[in-house]
N, C-alpha and C. Protein backbone atom coordinates (compact mmCIF):
# COMPACT_ATOMS: atom_id res chain seq x y z
N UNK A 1 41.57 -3.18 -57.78
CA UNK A 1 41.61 -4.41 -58.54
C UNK A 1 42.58 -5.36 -57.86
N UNK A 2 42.05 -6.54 -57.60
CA UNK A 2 42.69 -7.77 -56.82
C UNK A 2 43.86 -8.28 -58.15
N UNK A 3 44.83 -9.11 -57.89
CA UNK A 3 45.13 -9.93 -58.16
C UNK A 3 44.86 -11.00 -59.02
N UNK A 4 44.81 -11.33 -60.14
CA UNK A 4 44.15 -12.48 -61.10
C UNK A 4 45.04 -13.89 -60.36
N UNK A 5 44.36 -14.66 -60.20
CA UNK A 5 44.94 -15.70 -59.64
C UNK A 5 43.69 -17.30 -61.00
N UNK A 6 43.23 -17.43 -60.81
CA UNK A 6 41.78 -18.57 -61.56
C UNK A 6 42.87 -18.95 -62.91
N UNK A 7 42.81 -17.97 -63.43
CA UNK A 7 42.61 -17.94 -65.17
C UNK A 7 44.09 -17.53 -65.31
N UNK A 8 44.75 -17.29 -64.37
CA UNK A 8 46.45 -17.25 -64.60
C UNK A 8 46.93 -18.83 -64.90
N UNK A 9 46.58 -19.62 -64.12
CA UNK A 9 46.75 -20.76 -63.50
C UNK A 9 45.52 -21.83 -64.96
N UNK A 10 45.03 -21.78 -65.38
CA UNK A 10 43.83 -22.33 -66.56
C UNK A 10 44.59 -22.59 -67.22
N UNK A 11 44.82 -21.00 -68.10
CA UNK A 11 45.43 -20.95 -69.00
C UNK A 11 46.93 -21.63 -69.18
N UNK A 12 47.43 -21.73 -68.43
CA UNK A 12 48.88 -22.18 -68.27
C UNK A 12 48.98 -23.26 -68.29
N UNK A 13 47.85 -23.94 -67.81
CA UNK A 13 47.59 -25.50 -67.73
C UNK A 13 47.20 -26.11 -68.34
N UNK A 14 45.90 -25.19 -69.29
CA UNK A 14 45.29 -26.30 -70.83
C UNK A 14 46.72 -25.79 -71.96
N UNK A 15 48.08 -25.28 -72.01
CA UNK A 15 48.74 -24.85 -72.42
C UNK A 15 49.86 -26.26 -72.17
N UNK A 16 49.73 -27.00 -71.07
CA UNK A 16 50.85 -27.96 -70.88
C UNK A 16 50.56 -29.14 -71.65
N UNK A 17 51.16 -30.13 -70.97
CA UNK A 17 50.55 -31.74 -71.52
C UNK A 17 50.07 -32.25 -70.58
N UNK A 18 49.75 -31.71 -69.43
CA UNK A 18 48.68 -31.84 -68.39
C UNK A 18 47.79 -31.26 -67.81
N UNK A 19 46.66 -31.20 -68.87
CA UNK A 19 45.44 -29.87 -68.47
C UNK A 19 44.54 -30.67 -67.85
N UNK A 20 45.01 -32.44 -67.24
CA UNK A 20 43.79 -32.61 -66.42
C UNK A 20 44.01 -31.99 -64.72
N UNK A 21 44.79 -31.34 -64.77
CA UNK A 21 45.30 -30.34 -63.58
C UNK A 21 44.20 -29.27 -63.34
N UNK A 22 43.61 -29.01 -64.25
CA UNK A 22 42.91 -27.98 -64.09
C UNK A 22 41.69 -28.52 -63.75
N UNK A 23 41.39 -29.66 -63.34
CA UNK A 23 40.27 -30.10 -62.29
C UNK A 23 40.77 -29.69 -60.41
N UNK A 24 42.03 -29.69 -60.44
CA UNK A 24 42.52 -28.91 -59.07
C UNK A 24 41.96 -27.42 -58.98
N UNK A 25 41.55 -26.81 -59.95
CA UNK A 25 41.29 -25.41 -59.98
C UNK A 25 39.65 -24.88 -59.56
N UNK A 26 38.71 -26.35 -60.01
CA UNK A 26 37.81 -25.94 -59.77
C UNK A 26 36.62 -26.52 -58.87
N UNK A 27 35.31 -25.87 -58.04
CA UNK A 27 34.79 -26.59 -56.93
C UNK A 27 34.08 -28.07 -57.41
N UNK A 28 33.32 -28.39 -56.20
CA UNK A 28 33.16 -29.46 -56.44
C UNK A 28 31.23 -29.13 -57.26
N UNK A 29 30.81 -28.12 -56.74
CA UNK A 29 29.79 -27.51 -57.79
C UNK A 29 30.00 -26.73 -58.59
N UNK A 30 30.72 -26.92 -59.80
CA UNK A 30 31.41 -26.30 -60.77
C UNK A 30 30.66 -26.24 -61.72
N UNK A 31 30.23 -25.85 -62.70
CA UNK A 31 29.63 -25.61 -64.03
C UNK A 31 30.25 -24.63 -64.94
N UNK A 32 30.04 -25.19 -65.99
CA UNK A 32 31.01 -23.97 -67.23
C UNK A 32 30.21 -24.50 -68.50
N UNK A 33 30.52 -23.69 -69.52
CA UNK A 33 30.10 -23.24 -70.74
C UNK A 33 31.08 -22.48 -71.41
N UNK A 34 31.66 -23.50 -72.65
CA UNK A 34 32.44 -23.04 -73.87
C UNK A 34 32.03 -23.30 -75.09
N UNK A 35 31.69 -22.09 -75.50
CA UNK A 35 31.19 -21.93 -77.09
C UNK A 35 32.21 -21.77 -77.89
N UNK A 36 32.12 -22.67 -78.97
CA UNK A 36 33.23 -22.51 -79.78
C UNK A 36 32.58 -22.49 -81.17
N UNK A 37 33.09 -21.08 -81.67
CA UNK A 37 32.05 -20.84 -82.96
C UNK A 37 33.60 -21.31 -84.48
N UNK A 38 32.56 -21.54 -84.94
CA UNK A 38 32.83 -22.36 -86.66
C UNK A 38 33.30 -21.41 -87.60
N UNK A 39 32.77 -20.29 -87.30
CA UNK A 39 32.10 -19.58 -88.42
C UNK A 39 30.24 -19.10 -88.16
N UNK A 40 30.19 -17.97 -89.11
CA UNK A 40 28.87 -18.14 -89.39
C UNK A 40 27.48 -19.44 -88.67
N UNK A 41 26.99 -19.11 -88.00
CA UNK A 41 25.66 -20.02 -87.59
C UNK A 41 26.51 -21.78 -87.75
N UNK A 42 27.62 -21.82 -86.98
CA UNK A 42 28.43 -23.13 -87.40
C UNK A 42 29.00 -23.13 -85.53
N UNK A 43 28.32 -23.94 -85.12
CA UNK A 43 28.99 -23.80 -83.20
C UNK A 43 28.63 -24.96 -82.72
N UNK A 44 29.72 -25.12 -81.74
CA UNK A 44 29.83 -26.22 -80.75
C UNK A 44 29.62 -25.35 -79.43
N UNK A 45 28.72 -26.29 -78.26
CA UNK A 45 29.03 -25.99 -77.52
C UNK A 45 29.13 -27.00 -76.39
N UNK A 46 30.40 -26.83 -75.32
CA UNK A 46 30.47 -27.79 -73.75
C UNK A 46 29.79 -27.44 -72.86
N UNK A 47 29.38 -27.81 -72.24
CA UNK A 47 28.81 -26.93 -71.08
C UNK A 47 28.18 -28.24 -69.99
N UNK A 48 28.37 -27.88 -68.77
CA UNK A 48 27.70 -29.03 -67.53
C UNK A 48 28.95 -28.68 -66.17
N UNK A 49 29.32 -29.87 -65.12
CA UNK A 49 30.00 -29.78 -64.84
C UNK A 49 31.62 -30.88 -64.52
N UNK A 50 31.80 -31.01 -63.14
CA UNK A 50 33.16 -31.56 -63.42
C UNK A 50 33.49 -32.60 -64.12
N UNK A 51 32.22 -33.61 -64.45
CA UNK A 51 32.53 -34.44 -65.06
C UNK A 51 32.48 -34.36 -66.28
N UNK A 52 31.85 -33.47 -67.12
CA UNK A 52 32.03 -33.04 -68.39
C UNK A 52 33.05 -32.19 -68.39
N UNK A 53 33.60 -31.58 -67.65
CA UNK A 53 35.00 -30.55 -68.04
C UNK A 53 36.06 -31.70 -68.34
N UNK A 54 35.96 -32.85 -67.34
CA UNK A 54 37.05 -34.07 -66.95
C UNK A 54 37.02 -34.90 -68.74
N UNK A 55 35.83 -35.17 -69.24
CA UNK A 55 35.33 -35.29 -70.47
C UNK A 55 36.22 -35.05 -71.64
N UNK A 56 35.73 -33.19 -71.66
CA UNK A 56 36.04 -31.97 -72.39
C UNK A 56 37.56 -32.25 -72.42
N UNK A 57 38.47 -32.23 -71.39
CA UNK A 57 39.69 -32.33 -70.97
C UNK A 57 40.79 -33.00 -71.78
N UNK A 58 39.94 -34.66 -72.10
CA UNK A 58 40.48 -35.97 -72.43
C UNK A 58 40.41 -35.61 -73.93
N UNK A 59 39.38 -34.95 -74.52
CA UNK A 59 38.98 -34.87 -75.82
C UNK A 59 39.85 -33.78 -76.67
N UNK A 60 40.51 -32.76 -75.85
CA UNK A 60 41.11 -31.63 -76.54
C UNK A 60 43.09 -32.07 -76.64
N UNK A 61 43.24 -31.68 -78.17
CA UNK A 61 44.85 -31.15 -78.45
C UNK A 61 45.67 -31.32 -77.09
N UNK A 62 46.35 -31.74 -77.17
CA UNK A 62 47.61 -32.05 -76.21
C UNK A 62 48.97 -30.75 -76.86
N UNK A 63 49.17 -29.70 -76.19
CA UNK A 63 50.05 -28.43 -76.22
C UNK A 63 49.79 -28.36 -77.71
N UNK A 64 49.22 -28.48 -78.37
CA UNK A 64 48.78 -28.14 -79.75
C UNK A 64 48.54 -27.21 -80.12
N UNK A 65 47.27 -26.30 -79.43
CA UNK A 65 46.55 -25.35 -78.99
C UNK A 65 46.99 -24.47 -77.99
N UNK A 66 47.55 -23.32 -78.20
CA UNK A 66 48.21 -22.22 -77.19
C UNK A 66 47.28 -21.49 -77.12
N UNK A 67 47.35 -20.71 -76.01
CA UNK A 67 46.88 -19.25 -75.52
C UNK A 67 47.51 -18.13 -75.80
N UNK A 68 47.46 -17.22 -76.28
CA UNK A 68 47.93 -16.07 -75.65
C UNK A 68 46.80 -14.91 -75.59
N UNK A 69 47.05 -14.82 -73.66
CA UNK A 69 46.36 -13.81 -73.29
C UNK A 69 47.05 -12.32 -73.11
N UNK A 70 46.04 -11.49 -73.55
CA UNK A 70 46.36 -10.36 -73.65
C UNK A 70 46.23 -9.19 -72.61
N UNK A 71 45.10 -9.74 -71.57
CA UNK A 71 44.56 -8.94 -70.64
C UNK A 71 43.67 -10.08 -69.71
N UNK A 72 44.41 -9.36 -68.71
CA UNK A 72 43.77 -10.38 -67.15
C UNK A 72 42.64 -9.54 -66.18
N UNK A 73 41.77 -9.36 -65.48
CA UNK A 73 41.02 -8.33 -64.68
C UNK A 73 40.33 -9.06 -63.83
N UNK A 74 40.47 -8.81 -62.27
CA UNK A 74 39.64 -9.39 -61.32
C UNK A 74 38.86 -8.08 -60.64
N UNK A 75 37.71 -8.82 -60.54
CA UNK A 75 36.80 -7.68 -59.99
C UNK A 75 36.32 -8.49 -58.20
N UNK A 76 36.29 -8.41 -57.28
CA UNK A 76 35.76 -8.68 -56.06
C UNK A 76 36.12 -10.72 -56.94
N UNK A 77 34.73 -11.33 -56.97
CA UNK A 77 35.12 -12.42 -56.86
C UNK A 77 35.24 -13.34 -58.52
N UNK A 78 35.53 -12.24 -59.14
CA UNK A 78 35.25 -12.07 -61.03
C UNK A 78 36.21 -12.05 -61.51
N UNK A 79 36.87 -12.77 -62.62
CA UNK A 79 38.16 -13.10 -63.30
C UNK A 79 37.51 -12.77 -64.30
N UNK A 80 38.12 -11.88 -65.50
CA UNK A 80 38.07 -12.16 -67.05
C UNK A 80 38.98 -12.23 -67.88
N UNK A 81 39.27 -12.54 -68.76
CA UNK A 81 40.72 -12.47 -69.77
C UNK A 81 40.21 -12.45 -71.02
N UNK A 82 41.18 -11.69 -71.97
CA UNK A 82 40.97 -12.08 -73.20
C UNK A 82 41.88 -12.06 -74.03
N UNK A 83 41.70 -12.77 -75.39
CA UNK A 83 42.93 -12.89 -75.55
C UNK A 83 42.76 -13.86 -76.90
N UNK A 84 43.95 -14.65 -77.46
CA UNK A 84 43.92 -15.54 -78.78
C UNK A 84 44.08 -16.88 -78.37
N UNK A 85 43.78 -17.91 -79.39
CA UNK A 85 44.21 -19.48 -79.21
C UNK A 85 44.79 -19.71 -81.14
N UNK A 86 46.31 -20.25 -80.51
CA UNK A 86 47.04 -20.51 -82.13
C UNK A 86 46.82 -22.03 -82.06
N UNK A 87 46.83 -22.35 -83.12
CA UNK A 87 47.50 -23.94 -83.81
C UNK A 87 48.48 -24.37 -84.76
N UNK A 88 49.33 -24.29 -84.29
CA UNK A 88 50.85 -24.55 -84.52
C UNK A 88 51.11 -23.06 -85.09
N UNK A 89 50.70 -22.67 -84.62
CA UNK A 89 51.90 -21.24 -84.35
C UNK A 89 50.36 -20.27 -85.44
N UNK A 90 49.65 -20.58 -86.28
CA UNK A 90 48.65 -19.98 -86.56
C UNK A 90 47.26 -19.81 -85.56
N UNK A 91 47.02 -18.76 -86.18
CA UNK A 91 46.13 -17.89 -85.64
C UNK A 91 44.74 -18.58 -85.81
N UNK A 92 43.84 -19.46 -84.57
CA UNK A 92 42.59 -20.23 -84.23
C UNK A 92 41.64 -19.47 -84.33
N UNK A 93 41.60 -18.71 -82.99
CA UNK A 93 40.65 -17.99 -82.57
C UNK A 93 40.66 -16.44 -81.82
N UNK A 94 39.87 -16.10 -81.31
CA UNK A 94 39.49 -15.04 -80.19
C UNK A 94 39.36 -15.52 -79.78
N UNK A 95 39.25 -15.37 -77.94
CA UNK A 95 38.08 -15.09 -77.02
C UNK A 95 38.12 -14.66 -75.91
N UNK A 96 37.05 -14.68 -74.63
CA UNK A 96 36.62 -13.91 -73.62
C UNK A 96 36.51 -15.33 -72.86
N UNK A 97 36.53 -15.02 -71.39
CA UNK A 97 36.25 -16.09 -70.51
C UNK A 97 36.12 -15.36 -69.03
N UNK A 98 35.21 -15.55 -68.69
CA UNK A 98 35.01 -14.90 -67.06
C UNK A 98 34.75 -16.05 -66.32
N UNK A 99 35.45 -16.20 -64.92
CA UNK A 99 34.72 -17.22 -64.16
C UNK A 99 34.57 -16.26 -62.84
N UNK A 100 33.46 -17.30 -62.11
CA UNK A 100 32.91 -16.81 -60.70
C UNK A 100 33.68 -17.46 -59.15
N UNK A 101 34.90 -17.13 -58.81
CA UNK A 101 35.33 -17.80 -58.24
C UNK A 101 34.60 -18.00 -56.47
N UNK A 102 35.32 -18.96 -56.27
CA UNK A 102 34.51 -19.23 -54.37
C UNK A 102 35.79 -18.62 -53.92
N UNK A 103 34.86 -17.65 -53.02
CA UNK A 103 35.36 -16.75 -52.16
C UNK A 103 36.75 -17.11 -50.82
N UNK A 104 36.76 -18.35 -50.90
CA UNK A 104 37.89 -18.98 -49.78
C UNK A 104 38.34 -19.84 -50.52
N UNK A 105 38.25 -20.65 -51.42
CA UNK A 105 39.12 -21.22 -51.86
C UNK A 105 39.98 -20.66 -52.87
N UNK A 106 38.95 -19.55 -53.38
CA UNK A 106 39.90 -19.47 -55.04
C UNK A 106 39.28 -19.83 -56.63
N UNK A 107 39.13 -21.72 -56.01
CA UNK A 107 38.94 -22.13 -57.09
C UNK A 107 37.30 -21.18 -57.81
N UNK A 108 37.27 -21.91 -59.15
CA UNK A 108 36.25 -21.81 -59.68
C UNK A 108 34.78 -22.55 -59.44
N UNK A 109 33.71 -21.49 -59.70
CA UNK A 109 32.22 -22.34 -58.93
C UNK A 109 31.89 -22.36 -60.64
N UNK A 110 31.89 -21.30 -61.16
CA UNK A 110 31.30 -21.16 -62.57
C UNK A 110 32.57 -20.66 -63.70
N UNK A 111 32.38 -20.90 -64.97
CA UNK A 111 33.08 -20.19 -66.16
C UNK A 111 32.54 -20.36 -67.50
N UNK A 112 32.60 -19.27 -67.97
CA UNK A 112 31.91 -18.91 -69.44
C UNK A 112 33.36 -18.46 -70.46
N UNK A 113 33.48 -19.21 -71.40
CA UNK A 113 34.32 -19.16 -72.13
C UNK A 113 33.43 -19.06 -73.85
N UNK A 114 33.76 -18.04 -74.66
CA UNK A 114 33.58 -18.00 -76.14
C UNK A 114 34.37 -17.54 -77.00
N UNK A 115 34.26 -17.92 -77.97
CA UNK A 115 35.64 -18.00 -78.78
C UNK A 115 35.22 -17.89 -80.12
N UNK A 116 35.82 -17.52 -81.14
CA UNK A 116 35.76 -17.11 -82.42
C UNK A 116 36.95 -17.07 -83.63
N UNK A 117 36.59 -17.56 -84.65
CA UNK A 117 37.71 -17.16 -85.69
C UNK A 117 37.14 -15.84 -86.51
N UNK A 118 36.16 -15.50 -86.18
CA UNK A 118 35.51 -14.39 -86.69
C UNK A 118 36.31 -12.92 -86.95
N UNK A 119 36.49 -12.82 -85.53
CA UNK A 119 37.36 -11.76 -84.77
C UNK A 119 38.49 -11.87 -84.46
N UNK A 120 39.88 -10.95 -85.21
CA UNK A 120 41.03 -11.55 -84.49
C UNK A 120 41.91 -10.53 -84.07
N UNK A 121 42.55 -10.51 -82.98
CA UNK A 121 43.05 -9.27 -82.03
C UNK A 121 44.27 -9.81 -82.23
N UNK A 122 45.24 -8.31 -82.19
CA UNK A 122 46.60 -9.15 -81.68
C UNK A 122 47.18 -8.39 -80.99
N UNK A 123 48.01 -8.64 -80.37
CA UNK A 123 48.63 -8.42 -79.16
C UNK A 123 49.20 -7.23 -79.10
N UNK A 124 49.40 -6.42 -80.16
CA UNK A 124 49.84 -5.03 -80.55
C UNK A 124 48.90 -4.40 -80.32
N UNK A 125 47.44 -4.64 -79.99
CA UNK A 125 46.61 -4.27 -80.72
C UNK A 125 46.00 -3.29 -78.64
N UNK A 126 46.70 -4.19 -77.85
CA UNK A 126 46.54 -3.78 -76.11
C UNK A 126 47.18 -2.51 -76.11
N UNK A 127 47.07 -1.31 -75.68
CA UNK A 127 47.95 -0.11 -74.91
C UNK A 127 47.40 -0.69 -73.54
C-alpha cells in the first residue's frame, strides 16, 4: 500500500477558507460525482467537471463544514477515505470518496464522493 497523497490534501482544503485550492489538485479532464443524501429518497446530486467543481466550490460553507476522516487507503492509482462531515461541531453526515488519480501527476482524473446522515460512524468505532 502506497502512500495517500489526493484526499490527504482535499480534505484539508475544503476544511480551510480556501477550498478553491483544490482546483490545484485536480486534471484538466477531471470529472466527479457527489451525492449528498437528505434522508430517505431526498438527494442532491454534483457531478460534471472542473468547471462545475469551480461552481460546487463557490456554493459550499466556508470552514463551517469539517471532515473528520477516519481511514485513508491507496491502492496502485486508487485513493479512498472514509469518514464524517460536522456542522458546528454536530454530527452532518457519513461518507466514502474514492478518486482515480493520473499516474504522474498525482492529481485527480476522476472522484466519487457519497454521503449520508443515515449512517453514522465514529471515530471509536476504527481498530
Amino acid at each position: 500500500m502506497s502512500e495517500v497523497t489526493f484526499l490527504n490534501a482535499w480534505y484539508e482544503i475544503l476544511d480551510s477558507n480556501d477550498d478553491s485550492r483544490a482546483l490545484d489538485l485536480v486534471t484538466d479532464d477531471f470529472e466527479f460525482s457527489i451525492l449528498y443524501s437528505g434522508g430517505p429518497g431526498v438527494f442532491t446530486e454534483f457531478s460534471g467537471g472542473r468547471t462545475t467543481l469551480e461552481e460546487f466550490l463557490k456554493g459550499r460553507p466556508k470552514s463551517e463544514r469539517l471532515h473528520d476522516v477516519f481511514a485513508y487507503q491507496r491502492m496502485g492509482n486508487f485513493e479512498t477515505a472514509f469518514g464524517r462531515s460536522t456542522q458546528g461541531g454536530s454530527f452532518e453526515a457519513s461518507f466514502n470518496a474514492t478518486a482515480q488519480l493520473d499516474p504522474v501527476s498525482n492529481k485527480a482524473r476522476r472522484l466519487l464522493i457519497c454521503r449520508t446522515p443515515a449512517v453514522e460512524f465514529s471515530s471509536n468505532s476504527v481498530s
